[in-house]
PDB file of N, CA and C in Angstrom:
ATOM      1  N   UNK A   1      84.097 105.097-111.367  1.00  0.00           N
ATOM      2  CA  UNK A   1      85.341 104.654-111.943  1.00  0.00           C
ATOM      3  C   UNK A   1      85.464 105.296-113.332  1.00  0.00           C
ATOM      4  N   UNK A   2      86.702 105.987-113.250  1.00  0.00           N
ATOM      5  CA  UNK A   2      86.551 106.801-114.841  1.00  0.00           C
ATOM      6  C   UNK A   2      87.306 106.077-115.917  1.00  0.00           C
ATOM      7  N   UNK A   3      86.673 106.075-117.429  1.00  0.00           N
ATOM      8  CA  UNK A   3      87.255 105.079-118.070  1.00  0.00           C
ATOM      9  C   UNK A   3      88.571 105.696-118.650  1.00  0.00           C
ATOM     10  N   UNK A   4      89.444 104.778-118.723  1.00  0.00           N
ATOM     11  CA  UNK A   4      90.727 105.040-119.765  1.00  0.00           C
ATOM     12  C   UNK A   4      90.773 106.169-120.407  1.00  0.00           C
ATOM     13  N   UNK A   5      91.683 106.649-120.247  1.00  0.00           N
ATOM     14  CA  UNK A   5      91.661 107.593-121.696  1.00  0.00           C
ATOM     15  C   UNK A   5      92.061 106.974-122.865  1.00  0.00           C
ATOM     16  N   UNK A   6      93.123 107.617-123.976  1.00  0.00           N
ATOM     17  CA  UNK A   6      93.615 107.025-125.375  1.00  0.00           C
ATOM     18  C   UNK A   6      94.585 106.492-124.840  1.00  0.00           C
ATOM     19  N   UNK A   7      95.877 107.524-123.967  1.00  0.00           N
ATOM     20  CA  UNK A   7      97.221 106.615-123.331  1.00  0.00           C
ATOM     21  C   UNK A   7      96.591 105.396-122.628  1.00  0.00           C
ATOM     22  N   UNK A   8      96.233 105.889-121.740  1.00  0.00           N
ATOM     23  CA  UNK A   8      95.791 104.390-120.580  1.00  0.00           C
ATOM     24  C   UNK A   8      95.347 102.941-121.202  1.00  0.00           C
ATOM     25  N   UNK A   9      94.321 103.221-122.660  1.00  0.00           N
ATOM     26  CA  UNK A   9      93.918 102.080-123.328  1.00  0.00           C
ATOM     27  C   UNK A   9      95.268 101.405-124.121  1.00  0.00           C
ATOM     28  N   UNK A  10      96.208 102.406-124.548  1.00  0.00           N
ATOM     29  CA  UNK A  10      97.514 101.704-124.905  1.00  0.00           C
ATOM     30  C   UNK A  10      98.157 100.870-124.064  1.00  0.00           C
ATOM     31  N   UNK A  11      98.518 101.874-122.854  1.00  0.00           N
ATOM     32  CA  UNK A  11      99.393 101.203-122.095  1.00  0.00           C
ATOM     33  C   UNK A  11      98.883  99.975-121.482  1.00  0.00           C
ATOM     34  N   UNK A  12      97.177  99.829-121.235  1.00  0.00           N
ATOM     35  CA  UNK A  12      96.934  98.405-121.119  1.00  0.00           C
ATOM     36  C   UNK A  12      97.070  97.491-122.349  1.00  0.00           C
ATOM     37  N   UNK A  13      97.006  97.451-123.390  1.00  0.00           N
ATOM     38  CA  UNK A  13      97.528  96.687-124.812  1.00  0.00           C
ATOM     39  C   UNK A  13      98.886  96.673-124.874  1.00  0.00           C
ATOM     40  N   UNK A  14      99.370  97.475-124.383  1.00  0.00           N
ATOM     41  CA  UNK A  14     100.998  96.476-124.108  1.00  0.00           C
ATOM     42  C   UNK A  14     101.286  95.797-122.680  1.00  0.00           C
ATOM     43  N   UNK A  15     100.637  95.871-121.727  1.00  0.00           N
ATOM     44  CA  UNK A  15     100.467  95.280-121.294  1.00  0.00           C
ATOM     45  C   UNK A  15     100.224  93.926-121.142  1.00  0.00           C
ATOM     46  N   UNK A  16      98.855  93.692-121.581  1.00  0.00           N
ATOM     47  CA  UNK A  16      98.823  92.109-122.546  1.00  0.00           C
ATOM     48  C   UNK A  16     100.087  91.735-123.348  1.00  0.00           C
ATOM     49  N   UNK A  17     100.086  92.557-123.998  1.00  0.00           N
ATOM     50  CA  UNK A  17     101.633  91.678-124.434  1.00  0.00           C
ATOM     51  C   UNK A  17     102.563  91.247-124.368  1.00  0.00           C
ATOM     52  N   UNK A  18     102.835  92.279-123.329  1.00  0.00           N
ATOM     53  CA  UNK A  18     104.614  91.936-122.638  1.00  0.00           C
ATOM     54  C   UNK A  18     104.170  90.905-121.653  1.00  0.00           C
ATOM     55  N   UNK A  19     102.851  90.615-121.561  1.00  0.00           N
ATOM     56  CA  UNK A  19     103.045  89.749-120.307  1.00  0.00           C
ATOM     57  C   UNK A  19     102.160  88.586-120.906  1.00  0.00           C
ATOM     58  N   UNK A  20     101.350  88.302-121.699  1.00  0.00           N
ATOM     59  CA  UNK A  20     101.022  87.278-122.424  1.00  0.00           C
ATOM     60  C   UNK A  20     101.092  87.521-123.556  1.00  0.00           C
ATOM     61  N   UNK A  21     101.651  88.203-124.258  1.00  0.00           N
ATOM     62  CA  UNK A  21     102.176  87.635-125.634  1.00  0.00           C
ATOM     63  C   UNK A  21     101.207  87.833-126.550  1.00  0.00           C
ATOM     64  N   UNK A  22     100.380  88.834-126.265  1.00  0.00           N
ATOM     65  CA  UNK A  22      98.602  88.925-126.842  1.00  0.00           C
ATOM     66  C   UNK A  22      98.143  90.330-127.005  1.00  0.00           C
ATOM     67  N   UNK A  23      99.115  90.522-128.303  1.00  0.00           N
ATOM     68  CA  UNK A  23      99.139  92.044-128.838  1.00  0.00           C
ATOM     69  C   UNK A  23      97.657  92.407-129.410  1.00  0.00           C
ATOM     70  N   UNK A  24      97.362  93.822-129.080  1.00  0.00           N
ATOM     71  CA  UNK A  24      96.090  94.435-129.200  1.00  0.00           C
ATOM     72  C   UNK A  24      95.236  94.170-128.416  1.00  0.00           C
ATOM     73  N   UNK A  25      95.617  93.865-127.284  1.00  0.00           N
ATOM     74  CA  UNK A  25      94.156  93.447-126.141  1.00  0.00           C
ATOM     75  C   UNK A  25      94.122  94.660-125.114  1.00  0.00           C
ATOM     76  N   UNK A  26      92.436  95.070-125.292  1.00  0.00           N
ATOM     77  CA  UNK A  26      92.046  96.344-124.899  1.00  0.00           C
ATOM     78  C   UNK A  26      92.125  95.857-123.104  1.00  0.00           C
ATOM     79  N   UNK A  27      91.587  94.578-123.286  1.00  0.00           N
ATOM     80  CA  UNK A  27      90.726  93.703-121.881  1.00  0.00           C
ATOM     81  C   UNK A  27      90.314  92.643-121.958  1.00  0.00           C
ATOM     82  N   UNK A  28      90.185  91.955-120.790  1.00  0.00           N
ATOM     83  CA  UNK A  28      89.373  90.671-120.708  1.00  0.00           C
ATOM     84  C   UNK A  28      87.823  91.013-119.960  1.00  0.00           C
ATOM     85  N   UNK A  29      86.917  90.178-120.249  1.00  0.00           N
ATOM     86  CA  UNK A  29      85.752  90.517-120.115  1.00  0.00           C
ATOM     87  C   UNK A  29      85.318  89.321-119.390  1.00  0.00           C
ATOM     88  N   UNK A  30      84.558  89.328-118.085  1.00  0.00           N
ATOM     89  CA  UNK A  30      83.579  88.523-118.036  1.00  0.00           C
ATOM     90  C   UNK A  30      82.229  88.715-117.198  1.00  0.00           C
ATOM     91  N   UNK A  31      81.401  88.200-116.816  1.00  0.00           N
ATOM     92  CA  UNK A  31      80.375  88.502-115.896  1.00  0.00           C
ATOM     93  C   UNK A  31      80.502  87.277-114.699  1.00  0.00           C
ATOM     94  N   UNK A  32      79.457  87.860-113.805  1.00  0.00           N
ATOM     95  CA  UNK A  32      79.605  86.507-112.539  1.00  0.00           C
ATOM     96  C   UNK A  32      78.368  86.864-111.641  1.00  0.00           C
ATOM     97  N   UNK A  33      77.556  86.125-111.569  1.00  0.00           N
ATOM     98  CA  UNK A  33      76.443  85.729-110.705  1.00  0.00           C
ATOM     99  C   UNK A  33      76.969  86.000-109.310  1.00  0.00           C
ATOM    100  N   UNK A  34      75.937  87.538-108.791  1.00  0.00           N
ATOM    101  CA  UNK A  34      76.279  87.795-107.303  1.00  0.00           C
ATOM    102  C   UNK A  34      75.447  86.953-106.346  1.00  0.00           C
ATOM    103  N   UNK A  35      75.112  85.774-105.611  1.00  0.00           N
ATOM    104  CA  UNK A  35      73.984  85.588-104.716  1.00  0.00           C
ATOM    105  C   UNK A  35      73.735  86.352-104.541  1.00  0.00           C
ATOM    106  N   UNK A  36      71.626  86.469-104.072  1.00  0.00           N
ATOM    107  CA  UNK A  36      71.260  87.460-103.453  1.00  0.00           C
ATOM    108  C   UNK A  36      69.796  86.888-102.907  1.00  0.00           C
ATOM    109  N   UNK A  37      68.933  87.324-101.927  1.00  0.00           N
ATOM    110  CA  UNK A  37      67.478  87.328-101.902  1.00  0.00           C
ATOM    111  C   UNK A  37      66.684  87.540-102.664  1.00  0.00           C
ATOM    112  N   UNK A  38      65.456  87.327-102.960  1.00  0.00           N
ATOM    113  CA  UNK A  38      64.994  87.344-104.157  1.00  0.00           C
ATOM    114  C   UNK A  38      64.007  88.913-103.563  1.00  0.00           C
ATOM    115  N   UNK A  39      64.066  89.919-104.519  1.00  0.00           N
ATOM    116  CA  UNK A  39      63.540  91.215-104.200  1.00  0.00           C
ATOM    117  C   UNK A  39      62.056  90.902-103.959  1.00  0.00           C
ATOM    118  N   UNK A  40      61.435  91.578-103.436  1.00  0.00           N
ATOM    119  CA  UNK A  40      59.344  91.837-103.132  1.00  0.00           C
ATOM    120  C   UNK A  40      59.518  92.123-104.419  1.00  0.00           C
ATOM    121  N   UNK A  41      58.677  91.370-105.146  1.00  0.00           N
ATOM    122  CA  UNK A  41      57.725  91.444-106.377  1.00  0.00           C
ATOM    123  C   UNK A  41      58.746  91.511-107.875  1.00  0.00           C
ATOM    124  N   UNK A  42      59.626  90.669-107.588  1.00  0.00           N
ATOM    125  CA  UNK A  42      60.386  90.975-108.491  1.00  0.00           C
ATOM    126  C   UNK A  42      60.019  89.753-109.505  1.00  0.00           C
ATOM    127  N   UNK A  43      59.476  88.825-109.219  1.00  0.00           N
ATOM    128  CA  UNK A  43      58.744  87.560-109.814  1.00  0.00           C
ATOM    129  C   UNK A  43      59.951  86.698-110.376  1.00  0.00           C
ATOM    130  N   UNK A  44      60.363  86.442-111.466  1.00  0.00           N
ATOM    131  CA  UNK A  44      61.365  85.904-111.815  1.00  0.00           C
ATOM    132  C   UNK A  44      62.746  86.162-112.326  1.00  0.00           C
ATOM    133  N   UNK A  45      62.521  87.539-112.375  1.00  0.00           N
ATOM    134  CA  UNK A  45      63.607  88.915-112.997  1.00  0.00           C
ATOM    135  C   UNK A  45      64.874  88.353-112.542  1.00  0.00           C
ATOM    136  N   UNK A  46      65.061  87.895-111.217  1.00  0.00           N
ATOM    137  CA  UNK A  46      66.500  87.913-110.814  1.00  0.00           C
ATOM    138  C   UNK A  46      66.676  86.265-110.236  1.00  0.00           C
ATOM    139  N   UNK A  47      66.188  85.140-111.278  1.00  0.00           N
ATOM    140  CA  UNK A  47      66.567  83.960-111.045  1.00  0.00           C
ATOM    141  C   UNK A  47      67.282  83.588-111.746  1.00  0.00           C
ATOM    142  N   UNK A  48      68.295  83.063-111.782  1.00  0.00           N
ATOM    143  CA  UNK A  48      69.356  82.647-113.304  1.00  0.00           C
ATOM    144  C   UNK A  48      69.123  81.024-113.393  1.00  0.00           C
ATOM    145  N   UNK A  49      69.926  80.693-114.588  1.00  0.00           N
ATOM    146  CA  UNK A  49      69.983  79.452-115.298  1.00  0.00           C
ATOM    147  C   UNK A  49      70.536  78.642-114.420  1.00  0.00           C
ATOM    148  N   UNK A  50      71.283  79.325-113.151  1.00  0.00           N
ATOM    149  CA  UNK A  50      71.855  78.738-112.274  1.00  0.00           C
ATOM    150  C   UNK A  50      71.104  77.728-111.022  1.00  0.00           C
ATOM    151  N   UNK A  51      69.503  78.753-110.939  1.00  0.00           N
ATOM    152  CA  UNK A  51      68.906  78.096-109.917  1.00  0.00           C
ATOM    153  C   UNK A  51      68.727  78.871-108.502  1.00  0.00           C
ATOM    154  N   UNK A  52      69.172  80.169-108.893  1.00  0.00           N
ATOM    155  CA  UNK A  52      69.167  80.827-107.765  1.00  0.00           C
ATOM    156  C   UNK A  52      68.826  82.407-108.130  1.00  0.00           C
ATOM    157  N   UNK A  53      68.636  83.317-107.150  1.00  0.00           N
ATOM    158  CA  UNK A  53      68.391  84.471-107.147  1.00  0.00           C
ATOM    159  C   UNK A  53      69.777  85.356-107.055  1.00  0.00           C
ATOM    160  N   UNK A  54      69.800  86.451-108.380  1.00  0.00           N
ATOM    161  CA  UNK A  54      71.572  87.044-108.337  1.00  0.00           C
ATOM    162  C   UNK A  54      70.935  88.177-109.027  1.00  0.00           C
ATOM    163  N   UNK A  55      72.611  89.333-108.461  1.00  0.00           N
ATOM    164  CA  UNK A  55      72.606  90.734-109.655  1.00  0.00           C
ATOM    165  C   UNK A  55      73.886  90.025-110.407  1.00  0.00           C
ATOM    166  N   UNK A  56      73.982  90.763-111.133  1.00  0.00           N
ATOM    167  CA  UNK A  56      75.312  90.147-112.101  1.00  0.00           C
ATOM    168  C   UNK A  56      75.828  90.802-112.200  1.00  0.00           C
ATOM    169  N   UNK A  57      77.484  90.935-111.758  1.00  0.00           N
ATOM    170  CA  UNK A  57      78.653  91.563-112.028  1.00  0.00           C
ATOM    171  C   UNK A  57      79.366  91.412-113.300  1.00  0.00           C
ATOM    172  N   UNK A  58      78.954  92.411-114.162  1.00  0.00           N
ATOM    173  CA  UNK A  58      79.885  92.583-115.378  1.00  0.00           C
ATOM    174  C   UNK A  58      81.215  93.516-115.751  1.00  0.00           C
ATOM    175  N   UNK A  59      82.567  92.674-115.580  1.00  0.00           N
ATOM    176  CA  UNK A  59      83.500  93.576-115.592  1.00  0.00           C
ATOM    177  C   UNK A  59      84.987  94.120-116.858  1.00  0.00           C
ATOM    178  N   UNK A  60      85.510  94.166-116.839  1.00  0.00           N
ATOM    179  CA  UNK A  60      86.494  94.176-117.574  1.00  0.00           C
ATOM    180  C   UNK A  60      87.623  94.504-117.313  1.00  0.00           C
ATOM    181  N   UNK A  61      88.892  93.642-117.189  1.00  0.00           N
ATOM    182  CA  UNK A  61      90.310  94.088-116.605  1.00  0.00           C
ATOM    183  C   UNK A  61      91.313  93.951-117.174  1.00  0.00           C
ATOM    184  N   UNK A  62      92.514  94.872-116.524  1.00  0.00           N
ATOM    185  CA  UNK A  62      93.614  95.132-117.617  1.00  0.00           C
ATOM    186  C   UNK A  62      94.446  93.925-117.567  1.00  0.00           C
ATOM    187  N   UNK A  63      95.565  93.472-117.576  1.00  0.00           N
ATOM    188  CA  UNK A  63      96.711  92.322-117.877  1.00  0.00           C
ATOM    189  C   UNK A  63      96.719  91.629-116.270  1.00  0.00           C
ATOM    190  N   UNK A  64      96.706  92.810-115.163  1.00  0.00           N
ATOM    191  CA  UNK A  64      97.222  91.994-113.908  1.00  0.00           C
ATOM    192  C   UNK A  64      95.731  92.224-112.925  1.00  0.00           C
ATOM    193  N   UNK A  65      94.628  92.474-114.271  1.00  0.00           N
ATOM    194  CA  UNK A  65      93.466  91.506-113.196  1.00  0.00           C
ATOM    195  C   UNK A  65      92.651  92.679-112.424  1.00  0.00           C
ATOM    196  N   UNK A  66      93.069  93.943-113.100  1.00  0.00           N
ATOM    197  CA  UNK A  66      92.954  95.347-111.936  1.00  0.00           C
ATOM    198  C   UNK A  66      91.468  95.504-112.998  1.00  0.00           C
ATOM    199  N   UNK A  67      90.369  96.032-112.040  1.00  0.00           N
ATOM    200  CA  UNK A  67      89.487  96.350-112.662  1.00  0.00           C
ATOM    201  C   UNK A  67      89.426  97.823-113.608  1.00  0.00           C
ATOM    202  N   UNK A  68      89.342  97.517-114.843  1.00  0.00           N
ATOM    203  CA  UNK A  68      89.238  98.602-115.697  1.00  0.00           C
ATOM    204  C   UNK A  68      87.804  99.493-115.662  1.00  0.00           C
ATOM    205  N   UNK A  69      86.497  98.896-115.714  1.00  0.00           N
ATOM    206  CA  UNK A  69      85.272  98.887-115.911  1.00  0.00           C
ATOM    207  C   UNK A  69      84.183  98.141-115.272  1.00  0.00           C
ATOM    208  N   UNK A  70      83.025  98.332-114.414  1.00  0.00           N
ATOM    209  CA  UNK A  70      82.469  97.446-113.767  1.00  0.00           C
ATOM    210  C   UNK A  70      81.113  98.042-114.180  1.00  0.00           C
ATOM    211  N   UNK A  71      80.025  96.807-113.957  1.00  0.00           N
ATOM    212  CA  UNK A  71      78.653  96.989-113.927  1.00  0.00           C
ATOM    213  C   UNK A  71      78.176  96.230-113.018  1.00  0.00           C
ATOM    214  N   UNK A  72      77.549  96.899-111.754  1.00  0.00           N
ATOM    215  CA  UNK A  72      76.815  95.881-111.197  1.00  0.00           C
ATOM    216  C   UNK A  72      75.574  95.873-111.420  1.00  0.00           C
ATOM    217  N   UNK A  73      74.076  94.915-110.859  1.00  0.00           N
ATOM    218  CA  UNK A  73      73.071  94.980-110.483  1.00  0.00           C
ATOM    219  C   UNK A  73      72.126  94.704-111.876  1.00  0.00           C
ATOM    220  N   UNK A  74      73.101  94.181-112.668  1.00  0.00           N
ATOM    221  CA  UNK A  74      71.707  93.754-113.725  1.00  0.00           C
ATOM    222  C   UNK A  74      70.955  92.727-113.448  1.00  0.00           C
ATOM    223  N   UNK A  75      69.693  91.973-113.781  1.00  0.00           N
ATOM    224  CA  UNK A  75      69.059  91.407-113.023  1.00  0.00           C
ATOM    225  C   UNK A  75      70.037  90.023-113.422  1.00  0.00           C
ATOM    226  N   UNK A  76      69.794  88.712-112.396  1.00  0.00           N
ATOM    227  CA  UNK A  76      70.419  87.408-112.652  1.00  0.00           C
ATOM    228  C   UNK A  76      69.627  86.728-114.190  1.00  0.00           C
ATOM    229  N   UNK A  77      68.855  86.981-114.445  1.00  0.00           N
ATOM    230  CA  UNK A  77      67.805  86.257-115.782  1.00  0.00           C
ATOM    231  C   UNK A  77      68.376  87.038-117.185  1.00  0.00           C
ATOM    232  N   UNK A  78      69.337  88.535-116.869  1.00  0.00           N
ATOM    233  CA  UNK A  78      69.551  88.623-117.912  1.00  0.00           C
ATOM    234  C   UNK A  78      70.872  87.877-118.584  1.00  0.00           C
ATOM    235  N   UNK A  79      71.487  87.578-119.543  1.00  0.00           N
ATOM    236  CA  UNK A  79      72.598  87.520-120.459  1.00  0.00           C
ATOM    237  C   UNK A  79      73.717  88.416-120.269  1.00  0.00           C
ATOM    238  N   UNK A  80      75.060  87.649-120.257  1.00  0.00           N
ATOM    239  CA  UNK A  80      76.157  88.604-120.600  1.00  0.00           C
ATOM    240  C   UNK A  80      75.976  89.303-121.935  1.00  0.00           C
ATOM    241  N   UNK A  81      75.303  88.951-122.794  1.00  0.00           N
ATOM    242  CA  UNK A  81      75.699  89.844-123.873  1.00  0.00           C
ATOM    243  C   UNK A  81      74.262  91.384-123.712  1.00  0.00           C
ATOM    244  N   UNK A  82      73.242  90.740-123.808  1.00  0.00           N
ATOM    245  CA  UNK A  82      72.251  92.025-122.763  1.00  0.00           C
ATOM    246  C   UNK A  82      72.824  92.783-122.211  1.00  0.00           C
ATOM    247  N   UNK A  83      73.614  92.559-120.871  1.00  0.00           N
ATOM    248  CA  UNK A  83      74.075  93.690-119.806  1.00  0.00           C
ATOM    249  C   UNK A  83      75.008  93.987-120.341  1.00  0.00           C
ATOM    250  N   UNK A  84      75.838  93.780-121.459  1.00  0.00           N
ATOM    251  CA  UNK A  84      77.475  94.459-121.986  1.00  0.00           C
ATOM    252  C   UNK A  84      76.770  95.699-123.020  1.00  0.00           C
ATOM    253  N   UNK A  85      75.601  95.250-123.703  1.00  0.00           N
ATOM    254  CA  UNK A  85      74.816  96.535-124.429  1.00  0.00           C
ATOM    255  C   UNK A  85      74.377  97.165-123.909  1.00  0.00           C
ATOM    256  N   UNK A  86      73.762  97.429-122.391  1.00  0.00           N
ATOM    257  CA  UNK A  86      72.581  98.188-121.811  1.00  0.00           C
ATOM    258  C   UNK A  86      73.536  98.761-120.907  1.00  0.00           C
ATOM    259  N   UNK A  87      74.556  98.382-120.650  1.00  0.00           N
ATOM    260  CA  UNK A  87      76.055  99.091-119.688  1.00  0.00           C
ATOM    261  C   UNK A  87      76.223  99.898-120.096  1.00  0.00           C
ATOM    262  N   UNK A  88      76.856 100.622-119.178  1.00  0.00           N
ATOM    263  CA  UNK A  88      77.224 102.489-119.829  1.00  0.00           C
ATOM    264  C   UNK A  88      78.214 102.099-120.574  1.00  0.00           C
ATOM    265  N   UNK A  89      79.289 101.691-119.814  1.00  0.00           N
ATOM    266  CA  UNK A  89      80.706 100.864-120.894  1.00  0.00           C
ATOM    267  C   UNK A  89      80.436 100.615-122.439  1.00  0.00           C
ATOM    268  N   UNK A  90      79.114  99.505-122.302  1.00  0.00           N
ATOM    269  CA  UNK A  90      79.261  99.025-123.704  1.00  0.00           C
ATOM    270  C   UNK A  90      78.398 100.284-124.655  1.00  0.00           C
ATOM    271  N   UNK A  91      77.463 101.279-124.053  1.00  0.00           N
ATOM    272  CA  UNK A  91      77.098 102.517-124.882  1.00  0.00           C
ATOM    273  C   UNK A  91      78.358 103.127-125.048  1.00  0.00           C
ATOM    274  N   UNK A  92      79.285 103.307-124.119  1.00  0.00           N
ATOM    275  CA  UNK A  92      80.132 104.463-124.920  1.00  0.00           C
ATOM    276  C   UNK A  92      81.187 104.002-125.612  1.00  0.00           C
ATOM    277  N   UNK A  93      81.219 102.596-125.895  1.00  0.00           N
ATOM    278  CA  UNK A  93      82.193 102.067-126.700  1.00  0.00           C
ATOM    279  C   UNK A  93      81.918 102.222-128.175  1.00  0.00           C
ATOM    280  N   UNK A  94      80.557 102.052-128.067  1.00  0.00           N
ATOM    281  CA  UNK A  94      80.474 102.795-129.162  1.00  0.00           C
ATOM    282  C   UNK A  94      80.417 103.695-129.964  1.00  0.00           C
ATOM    283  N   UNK A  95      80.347 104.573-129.085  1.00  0.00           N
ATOM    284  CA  UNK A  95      80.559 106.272-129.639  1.00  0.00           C
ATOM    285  C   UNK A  95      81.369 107.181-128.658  1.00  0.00           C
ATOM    286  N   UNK A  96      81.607 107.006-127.379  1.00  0.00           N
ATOM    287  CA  UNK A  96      82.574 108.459-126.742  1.00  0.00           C
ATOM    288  C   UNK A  96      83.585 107.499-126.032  1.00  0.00           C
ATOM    289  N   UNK A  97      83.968 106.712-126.120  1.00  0.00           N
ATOM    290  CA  UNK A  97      85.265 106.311-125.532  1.00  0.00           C
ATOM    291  C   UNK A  97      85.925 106.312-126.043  1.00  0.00           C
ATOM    292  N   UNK A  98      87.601 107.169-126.098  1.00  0.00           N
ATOM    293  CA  UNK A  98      88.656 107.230-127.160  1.00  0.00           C
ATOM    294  C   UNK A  98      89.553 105.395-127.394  1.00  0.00           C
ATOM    295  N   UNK A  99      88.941 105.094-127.534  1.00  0.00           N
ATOM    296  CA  UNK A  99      89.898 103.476-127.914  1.00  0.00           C
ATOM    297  C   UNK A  99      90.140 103.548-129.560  1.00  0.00           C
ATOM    298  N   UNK A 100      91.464 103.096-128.766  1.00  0.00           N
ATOM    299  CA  UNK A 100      92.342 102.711-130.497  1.00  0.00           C
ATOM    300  C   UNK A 100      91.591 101.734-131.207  1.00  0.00           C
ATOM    301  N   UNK A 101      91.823 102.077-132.504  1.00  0.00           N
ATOM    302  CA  UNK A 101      90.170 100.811-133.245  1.00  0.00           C
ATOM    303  C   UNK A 101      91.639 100.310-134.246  1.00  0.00           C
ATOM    304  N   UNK A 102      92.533 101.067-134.778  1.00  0.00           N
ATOM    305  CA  UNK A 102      93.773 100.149-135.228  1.00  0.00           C
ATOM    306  C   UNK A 102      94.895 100.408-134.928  1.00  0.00           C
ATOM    307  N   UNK A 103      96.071  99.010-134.919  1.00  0.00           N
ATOM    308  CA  UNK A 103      97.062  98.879-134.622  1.00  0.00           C
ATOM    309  C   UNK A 103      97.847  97.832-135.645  1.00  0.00           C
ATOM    310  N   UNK A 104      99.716  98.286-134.978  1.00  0.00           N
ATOM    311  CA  UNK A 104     100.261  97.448-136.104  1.00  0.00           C
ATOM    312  C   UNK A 104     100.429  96.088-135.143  1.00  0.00           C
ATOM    313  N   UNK A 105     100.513  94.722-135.609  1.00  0.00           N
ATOM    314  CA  UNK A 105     100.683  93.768-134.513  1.00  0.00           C
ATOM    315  C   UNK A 105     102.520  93.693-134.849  1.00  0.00           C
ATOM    316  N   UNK A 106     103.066  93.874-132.875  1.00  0.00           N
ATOM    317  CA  UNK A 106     104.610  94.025-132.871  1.00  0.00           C
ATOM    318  C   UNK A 106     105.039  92.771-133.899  1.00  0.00           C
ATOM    319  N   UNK A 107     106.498  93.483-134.556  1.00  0.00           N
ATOM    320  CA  UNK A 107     106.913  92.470-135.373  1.00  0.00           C
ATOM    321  C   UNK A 107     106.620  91.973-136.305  1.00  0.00           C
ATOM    322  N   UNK A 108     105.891  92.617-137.257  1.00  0.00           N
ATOM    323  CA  UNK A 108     104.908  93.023-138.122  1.00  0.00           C
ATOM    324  C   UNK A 108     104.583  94.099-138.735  1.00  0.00           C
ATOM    325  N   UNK A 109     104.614  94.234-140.142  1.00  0.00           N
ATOM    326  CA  UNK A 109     103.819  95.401-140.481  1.00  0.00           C
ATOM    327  C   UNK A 109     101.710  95.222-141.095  1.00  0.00           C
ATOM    328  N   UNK A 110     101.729  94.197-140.181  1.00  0.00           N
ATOM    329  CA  UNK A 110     100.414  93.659-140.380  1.00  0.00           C
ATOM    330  C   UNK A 110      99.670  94.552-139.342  1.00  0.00           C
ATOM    331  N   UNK A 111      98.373  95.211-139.749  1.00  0.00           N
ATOM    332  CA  UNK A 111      97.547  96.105-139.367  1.00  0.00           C
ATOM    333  C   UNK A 111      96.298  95.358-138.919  1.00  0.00           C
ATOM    334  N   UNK A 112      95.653  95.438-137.505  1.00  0.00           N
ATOM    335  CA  UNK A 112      94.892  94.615-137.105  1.00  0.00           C
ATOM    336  C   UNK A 112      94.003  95.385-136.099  1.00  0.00           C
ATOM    337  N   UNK A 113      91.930  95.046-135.980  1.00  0.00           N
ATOM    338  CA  UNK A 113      92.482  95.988-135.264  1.00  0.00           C
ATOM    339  C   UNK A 113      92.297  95.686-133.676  1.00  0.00           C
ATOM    340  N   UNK A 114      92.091  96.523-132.349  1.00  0.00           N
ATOM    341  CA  UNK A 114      92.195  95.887-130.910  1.00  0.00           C
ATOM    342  C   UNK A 114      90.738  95.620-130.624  1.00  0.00           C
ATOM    343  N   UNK A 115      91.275  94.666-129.509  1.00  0.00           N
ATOM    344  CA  UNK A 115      89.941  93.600-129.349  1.00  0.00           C
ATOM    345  C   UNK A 115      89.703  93.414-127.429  1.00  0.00           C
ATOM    346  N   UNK A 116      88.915  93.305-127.388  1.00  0.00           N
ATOM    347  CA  UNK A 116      88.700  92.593-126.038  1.00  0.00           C
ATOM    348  C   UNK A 116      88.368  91.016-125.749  1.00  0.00           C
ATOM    349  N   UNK A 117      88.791  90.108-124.867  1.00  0.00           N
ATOM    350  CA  UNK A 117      88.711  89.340-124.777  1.00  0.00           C
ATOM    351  C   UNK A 117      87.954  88.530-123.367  1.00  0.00           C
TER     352      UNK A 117
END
């Protein structure tokens, strides 16, 4: 899945807006516990807080829910915030993904800058 370019990250930030009212939003973010078997020798790697054995789906989508960015297969024991750093996504957010880092918020000459949610 190839990420956004500079247009595409706009046109999803107006997106959010025209349709919730929630200027500067790159994305919504969340993760979700896949069931699964527990791997040979994997010991506790892939048991979560939940009580069960999972990979974890970490994703991110534009206004109507369409997947922008996905990670699967991190183990169930790790953290959403773990797998959003160790994701390719969250490496190249920090250095090679063209995202707008400021904007004006509409109706406004107030300068703010975009966020994910």
């Amino acid at each position: 899945m190839p990420a956004p370019n500079r247009e595409q990250w706009l046109n999803i930030a107006n997106g959010f807006y025209t349709k919730y009212n929630f200027p500067l939003c790159l994305g919504a973010i969340d993760g979700k516990h896949i069931r699964t078997i527990k791997p040979n020798k994997s010991g506790s790697l892939y048991y979560n807080y939940k009580g069960y054995f999972s990979l974890i789906l970490l994703a991110v989508t534009d206004c109507d829910g369409k997947f922008i960015v996905a990670d699967v297969g991190s183990c169930g024991s790790n953290n959403d915030g773990d797998i959003f750093q160790r994701s390719v996504f969250g490496r190249q957010l920090i250095s090679e993904l063209n995202i707008p880092t400021k904007g004006t918020i509409p109706q406004t000459y107030q300068v703010a800058i975009y966020v994910c949610i």
